[in-house]
C-alpha atoms as a PDB file:
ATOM      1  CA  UNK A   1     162.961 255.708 141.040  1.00  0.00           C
ATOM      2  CA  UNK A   2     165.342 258.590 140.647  1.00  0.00           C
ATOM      3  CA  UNK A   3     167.709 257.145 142.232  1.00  0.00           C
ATOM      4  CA  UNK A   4     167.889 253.504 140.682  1.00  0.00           C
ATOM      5  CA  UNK A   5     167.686 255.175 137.433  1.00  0.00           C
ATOM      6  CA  UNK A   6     171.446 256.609 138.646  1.00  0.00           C
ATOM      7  CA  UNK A   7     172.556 253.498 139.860  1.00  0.00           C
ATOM      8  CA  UNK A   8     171.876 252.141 136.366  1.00  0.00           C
ATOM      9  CA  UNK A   9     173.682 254.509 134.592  1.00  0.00           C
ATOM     10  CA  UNK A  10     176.846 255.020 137.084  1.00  0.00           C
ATOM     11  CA  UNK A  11     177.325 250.783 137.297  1.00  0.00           C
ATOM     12  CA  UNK A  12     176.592 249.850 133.915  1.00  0.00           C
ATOM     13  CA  UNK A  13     180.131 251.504 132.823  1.00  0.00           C
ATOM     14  CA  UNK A  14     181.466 249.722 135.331  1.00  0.00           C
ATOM     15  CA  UNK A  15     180.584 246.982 134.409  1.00  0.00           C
ATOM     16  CA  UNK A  16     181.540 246.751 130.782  1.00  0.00           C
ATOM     17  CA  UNK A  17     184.842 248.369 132.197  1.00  0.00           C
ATOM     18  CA  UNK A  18     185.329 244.932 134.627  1.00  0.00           C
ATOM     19  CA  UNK A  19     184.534 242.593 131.469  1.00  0.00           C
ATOM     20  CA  UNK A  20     186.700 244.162 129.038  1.00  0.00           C
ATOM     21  CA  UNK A  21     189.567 244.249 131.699  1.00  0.00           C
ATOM     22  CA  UNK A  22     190.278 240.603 132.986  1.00  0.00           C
ATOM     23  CA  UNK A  23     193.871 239.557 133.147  1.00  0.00           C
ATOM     24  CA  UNK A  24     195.495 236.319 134.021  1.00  0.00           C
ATOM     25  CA  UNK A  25     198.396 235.722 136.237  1.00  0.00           C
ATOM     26  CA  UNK A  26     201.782 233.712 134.949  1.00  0.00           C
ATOM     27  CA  UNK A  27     201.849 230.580 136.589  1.00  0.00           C
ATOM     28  CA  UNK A  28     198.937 230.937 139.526  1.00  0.00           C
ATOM     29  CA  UNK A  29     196.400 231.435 136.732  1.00  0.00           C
ATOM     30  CA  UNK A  30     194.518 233.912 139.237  1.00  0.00           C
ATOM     31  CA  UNK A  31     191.891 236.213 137.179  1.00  0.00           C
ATOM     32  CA  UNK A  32     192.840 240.049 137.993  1.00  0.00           C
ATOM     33  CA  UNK A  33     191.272 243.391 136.810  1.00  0.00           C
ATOM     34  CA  UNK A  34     193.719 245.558 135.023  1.00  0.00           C
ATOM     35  CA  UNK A  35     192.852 248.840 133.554  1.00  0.00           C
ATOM     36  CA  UNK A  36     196.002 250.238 132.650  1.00  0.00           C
ATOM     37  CA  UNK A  37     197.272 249.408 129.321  1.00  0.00           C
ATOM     38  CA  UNK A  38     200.878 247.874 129.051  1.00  0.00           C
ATOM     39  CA  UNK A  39     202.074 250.784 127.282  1.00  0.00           C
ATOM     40  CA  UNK A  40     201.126 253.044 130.031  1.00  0.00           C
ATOM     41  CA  UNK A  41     202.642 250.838 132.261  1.00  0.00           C
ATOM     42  CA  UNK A  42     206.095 250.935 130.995  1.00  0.00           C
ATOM     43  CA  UNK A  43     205.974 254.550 129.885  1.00  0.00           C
ATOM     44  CA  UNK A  44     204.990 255.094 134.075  1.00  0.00           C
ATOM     45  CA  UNK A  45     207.852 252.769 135.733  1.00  0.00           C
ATOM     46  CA  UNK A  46     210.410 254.818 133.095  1.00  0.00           C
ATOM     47  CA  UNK A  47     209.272 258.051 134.320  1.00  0.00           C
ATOM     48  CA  UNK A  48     209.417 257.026 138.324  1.00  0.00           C
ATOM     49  CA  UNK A  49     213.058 254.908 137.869  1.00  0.00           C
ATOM     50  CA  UNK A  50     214.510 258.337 136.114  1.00  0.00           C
ATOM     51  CA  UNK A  51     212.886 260.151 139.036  1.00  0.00           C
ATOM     52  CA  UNK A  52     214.801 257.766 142.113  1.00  0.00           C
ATOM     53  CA  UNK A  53     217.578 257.340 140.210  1.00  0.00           C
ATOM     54  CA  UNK A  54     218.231 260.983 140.208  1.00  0.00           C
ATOM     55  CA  UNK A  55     216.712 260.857 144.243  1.00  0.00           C
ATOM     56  CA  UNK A  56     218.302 257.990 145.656  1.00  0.00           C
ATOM     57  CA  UNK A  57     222.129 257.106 146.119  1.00  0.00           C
ATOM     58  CA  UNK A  58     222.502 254.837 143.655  1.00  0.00           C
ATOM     59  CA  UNK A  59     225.175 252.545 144.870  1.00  0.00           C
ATOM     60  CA  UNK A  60     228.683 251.831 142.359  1.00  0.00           C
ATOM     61  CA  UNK A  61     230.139 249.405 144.894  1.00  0.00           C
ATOM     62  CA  UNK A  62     231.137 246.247 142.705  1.00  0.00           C
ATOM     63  CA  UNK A  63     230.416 243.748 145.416  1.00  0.00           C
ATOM     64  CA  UNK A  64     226.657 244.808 145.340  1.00  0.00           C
ATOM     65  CA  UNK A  65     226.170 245.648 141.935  1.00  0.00           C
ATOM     66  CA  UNK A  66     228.300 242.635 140.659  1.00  0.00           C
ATOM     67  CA  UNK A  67     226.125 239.966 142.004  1.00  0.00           C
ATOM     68  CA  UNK A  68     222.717 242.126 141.590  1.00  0.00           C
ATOM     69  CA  UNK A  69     223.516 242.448 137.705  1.00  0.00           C
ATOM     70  CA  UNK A  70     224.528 238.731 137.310  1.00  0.00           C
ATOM     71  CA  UNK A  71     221.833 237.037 139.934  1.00  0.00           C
ATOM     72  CA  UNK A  72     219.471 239.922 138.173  1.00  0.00           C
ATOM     73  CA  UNK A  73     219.898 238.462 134.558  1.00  0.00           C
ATOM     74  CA  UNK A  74     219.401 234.888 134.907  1.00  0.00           C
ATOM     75  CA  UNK A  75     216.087 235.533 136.604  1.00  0.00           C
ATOM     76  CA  UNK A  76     214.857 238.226 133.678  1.00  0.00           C
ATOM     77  CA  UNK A  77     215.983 235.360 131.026  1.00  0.00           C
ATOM     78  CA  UNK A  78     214.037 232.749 133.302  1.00  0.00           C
ATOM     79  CA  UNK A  79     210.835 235.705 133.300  1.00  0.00           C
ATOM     80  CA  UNK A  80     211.022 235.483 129.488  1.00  0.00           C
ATOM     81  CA  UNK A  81     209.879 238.649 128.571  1.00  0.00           C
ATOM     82  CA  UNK A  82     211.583 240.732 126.119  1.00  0.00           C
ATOM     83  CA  UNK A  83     209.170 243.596 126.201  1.00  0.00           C
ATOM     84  CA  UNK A  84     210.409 244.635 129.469  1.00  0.00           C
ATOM     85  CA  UNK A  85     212.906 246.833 129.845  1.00  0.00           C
ATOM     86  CA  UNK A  86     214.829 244.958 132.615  1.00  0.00           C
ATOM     87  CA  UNK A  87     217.106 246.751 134.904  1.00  0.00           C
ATOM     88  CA  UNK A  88     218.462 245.977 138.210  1.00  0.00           C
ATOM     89  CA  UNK A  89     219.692 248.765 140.877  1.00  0.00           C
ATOM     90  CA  UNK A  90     221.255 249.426 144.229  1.00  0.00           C
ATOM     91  CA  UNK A  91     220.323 251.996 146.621  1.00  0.00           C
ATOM     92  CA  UNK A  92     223.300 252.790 148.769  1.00  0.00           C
ATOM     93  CA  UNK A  93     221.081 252.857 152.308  1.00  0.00           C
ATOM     94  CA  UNK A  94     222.767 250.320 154.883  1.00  0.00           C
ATOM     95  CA  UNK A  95     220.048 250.877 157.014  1.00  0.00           C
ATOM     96  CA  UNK A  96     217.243 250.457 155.237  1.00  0.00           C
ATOM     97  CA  UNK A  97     216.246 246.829 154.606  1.00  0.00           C
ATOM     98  CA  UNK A  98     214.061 246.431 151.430  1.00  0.00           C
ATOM     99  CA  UNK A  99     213.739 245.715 147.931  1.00  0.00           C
ATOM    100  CA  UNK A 100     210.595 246.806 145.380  1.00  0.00           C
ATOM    101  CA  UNK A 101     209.741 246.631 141.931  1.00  0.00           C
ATOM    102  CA  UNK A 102     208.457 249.686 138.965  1.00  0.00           C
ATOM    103  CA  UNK A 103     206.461 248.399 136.414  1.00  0.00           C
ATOM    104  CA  UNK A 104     207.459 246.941 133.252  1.00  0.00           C
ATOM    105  CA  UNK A 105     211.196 245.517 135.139  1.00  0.00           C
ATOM    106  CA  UNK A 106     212.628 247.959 137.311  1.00  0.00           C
ATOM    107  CA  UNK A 107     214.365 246.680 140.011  1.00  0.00           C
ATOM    108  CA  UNK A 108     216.048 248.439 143.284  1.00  0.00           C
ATOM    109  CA  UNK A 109     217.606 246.464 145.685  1.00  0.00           C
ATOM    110  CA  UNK A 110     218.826 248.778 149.341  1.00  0.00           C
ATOM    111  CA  UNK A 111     222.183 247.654 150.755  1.00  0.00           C
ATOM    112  CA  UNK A 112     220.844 247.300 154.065  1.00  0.00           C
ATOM    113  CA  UNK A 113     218.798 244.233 152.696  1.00  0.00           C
ATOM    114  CA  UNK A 114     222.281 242.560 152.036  1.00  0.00           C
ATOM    115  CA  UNK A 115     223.615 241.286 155.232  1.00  0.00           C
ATOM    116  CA  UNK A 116     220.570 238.960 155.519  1.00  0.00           C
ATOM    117  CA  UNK A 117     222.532 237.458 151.844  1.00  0.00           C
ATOM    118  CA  UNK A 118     224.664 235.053 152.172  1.00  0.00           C
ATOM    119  CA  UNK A 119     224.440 233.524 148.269  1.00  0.00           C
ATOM    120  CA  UNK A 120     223.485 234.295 145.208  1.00  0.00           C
ATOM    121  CA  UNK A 121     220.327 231.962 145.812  1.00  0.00           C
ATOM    122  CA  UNK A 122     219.336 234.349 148.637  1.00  0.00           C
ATOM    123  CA  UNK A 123     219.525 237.324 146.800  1.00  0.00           C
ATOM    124  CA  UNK A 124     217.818 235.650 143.852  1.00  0.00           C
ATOM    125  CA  UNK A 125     215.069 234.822 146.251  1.00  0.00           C
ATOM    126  CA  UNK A 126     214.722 238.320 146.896  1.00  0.00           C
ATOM    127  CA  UNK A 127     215.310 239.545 142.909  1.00  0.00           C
ATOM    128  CA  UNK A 128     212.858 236.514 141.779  1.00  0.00           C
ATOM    129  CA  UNK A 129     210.044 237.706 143.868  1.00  0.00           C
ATOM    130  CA  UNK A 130     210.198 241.183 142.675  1.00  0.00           C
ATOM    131  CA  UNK A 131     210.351 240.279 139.410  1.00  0.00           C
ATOM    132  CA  UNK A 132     207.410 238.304 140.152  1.00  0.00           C
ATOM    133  CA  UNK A 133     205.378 241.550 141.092  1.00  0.00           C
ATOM    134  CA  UNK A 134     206.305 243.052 137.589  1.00  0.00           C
ATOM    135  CA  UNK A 135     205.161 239.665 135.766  1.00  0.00           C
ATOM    136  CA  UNK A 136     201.854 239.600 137.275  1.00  0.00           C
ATOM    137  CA  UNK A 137     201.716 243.650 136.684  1.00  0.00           C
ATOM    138  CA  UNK A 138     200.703 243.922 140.507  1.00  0.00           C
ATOM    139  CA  UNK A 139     201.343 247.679 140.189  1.00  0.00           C
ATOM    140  CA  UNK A 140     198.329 247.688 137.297  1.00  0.00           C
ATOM    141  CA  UNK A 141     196.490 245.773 139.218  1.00  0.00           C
ATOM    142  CA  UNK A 142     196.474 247.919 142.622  1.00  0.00           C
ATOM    143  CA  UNK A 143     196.377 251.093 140.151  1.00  0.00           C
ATOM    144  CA  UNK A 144     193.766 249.600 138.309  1.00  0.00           C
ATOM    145  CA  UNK A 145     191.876 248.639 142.214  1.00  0.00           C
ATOM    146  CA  UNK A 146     192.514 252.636 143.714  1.00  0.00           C
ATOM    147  CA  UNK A 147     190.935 253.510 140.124  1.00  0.00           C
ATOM    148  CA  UNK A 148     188.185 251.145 140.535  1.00  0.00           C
ATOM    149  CA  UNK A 149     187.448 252.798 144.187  1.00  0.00           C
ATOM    150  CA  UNK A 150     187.504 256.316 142.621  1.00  0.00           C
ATOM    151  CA  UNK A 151     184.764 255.298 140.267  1.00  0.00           C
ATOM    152  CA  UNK A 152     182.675 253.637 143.200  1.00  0.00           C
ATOM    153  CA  UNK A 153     182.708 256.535 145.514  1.00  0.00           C
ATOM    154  CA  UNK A 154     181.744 258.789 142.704  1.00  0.00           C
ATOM    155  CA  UNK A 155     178.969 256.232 141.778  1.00  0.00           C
ATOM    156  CA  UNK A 156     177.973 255.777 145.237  1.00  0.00           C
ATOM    157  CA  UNK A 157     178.123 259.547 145.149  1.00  0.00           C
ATOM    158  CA  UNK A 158     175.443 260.041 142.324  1.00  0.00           C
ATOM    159  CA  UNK A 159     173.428 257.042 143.591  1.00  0.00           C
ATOM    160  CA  UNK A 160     172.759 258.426 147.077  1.00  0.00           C
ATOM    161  CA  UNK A 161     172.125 262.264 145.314  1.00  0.00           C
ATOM    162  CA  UNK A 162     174.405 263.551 147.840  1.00  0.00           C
ATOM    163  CA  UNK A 163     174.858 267.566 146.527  1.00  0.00           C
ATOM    164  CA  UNK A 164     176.342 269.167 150.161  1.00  0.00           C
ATOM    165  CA  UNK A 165     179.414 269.456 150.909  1.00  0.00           C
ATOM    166  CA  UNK A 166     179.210 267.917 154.401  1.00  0.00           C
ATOM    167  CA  UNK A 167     177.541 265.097 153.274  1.00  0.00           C
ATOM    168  CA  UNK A 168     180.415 264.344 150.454  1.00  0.00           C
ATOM    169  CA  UNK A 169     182.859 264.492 152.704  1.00  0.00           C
ATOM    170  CA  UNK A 170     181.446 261.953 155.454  1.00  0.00           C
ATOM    171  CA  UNK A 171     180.318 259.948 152.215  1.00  0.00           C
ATOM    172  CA  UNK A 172     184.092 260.103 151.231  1.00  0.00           C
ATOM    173  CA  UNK A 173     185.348 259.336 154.842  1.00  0.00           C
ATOM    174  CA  UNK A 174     183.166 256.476 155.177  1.00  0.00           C
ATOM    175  CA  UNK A 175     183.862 254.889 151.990  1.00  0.00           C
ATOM    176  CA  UNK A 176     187.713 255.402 151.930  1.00  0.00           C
ATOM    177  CA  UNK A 177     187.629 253.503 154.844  1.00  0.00           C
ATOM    178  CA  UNK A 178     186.079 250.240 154.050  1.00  0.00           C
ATOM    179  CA  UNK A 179     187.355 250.583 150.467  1.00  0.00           C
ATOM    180  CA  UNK A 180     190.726 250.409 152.401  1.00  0.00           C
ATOM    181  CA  UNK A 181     190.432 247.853 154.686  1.00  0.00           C
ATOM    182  CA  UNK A 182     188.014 245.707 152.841  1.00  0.00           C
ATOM    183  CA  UNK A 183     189.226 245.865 149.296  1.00  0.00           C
ATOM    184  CA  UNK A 184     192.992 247.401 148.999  1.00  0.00           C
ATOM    185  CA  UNK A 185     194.335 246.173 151.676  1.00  0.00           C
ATOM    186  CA  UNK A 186     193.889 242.229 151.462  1.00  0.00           C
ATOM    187  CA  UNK A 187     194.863 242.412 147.879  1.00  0.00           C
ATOM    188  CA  UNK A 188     198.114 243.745 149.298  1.00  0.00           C
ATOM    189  CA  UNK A 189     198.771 240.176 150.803  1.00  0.00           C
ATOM    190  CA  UNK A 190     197.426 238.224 148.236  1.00  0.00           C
ATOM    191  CA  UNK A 191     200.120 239.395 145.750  1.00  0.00           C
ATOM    192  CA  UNK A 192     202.442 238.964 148.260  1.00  0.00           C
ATOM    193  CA  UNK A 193     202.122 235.650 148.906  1.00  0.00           C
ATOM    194  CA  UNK A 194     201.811 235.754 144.543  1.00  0.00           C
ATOM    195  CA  UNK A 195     205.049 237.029 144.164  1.00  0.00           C
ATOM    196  CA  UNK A 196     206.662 233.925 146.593  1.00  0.00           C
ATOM    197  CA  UNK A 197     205.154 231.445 144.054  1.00  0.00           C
ATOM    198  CA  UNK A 198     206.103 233.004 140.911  1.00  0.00           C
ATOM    199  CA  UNK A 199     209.403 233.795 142.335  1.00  0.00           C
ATOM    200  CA  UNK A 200     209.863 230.124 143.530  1.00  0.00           C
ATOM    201  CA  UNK A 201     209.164 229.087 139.821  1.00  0.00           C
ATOM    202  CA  UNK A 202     211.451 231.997 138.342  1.00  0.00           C
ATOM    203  CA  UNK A 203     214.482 231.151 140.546  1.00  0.00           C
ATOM    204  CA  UNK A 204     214.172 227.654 139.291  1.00  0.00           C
ATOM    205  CA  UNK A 205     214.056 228.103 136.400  1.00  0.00           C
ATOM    206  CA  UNK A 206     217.168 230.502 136.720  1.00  0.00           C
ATOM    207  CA  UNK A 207     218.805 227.551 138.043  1.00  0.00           C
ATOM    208  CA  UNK A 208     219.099 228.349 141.619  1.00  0.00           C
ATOM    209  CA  UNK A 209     217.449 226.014 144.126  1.00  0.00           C
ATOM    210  CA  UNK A 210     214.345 227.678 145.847  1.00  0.00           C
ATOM    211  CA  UNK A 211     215.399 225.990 148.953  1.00  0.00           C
ATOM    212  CA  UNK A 212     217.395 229.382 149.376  1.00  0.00           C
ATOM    213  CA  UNK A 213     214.176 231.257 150.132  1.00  0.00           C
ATOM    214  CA  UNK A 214     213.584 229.283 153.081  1.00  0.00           C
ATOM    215  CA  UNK A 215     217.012 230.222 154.421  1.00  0.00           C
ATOM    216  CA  UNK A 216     216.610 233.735 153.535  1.00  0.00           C
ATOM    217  CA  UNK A 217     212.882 233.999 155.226  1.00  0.00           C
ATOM    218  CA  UNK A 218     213.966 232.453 158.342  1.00  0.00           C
ATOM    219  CA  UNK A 219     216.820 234.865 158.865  1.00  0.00           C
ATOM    220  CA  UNK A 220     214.566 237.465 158.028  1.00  0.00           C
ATOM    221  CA  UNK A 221     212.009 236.675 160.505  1.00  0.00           C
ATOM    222  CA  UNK A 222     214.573 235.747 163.539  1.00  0.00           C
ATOM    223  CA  UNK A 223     215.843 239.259 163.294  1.00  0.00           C
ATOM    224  CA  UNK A 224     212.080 240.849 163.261  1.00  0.00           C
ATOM    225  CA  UNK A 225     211.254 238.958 166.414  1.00  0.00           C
ATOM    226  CA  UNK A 226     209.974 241.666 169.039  1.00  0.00           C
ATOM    227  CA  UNK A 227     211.559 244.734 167.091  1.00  0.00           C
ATOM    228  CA  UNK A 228     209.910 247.158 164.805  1.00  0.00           C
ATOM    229  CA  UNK A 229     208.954 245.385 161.364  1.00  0.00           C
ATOM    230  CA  UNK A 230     211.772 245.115 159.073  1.00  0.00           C
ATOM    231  CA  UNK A 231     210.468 247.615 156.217  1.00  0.00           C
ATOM    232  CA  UNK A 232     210.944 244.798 153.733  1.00  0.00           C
ATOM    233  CA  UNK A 233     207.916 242.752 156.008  1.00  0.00           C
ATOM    234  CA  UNK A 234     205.727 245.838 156.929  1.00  0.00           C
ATOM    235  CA  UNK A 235     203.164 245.323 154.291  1.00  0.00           C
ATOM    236  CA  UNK A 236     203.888 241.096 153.804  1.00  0.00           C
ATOM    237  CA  UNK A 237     201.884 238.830 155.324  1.00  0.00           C
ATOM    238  CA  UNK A 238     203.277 237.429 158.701  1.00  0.00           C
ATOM    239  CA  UNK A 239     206.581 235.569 158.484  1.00  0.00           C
ATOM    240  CA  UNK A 240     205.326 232.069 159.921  1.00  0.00           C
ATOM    241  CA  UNK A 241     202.455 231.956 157.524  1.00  0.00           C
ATOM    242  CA  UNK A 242     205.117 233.109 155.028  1.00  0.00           C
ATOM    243  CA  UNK A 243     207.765 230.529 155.164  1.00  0.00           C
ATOM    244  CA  UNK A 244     204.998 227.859 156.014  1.00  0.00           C
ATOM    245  CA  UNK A 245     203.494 228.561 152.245  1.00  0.00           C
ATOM    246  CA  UNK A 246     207.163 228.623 151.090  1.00  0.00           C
ATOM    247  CA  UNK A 247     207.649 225.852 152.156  1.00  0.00           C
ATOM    248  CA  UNK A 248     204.482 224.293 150.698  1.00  0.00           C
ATOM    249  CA  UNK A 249     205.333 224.808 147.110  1.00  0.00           C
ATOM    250  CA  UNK A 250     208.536 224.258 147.137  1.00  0.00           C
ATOM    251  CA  UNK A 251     208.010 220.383 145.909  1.00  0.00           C
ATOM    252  CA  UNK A 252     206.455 222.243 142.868  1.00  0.00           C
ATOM    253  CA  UNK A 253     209.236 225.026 142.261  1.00  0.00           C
ATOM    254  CA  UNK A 254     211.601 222.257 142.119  1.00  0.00           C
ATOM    255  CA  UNK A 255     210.013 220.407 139.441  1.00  0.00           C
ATOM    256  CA  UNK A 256     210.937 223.694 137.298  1.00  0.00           C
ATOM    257  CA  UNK A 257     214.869 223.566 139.381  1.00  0.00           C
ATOM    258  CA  UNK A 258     218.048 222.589 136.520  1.00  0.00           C
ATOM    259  CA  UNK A 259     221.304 223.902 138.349  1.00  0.00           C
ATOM    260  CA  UNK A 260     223.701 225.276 136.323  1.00  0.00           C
ATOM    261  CA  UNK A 261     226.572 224.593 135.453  1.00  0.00           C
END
């Protein structure tokens, strides 16, 4: 009875914590748990773009930074969302192919991602989906799911009475593991495949055709073929299934598609 009595009182938190916390994703409309507060957010991509901007070689080459700025801007007006502090950078690695997000609109684009460009629509398809990651707050949300662990192990902890040492530690091992593979990892692909759609959209919407992404995929994964994973792909979901979903909502991106002029 001890025991459930524990249970009771470690979950129940929880639980009120998971109600209280629902978020929606722009566009997909996919329910996520977030339990970091915007503010915190923004305050913690600040503090980590200061920190690799200071780390990094930042890159001052016009014909990167040029397009980046320009491509970078009609996606951020397209992401509507003034409360972000938008800014797009270049990391001055040639041999380093990749491209992430910081919360709350901080951009870095590597050179070495750049010979796989070959138009501003490619490089928006690479800008547009990591601006999608900072609409749907994907760095909250996997925050907000390592969190969520934390508070299961040490529920699972209290729930099981385990008091040794030893036994904490092969509690911890064993519960890492499938809190890993089972939970943190698949989320990993899910927002992914997440970022794709809302980038589609966003890219639209910025007025360059989404057809791009295709192109730029396709390059992408001819060059991966039987070679180490191209850093940009190591944690995406396989390139096939990729560009196959691509190319699957595409006939809804383009409903959103205006080109400039």
């Amino acid at each position: 009875m001890k025991w459930v009595l524990s249970i009771k009182s470690t979950i129940a938190p929880l639980l009120v914590l998971f109600l209280i916390s629902c978020a929606t994703v722009p566009y997909t409309g996919r329910n996520q748990l977030i339990l970091i507060s915007p503010s915190e957010e923004l305050a913690l991509g600040e503090k980590v773009s200061r920190e690799i901007l200071q780390k990094e070689p930042v890159c001052h080459d016009p014909s990167y930074t040029i397009p980046v700025r320009r491509v970078g801007a009609r996606i951020a007006r397209a992401a509507n969302r003034p409360d972000y502090r938008w800014e797009f950078h270049v990391i001055d690695k040639p041999k380093v192919v990749n491209a992430f997000c910081l919360p709350g609109g901080k951009i870095f684009v590597y050179t070495g991602i750049f010979k796989y460009i070959s138009s501003d629509a490619e490089l928006a398809t690479v800008i547009s989906h990591e601006v999608g990651h900072a609409l749907a707050r994907h760095g909250a949300e996997r925050m907000s799911l390592a969190l969520l662990a934390q508070l299961g192990e040490i529920a699972g902890a209290a729930a099981m009475n385990l008091q040794t040492q030893e036994a904490l530690r092969a509690f911890d091992s064993a519960y890492g593991l499938v809190t890993n593979v089972g939970f943190l990892l698949p989320y990993s692909r899910t927002q992914e495949y997440e970022a794709d759609h809302i980038g589609l959209i966003l890219m639209a919407l910025a007025g360059y055709d989404p057809h791009a992404a295709l192109t730029f995929w396709e390059k992408m994964a001819q060059e991966s073929k039987g070679k180490t994973p191209i850093e940009f792909l190591s944690t995406h979901p396989l390139d096939q299934k990729r560009i196959a979903r691509i190319r699957a909502l595409l006939p809804e991106a383009m409903r959103y598609y205006h080109p400039q002029r």
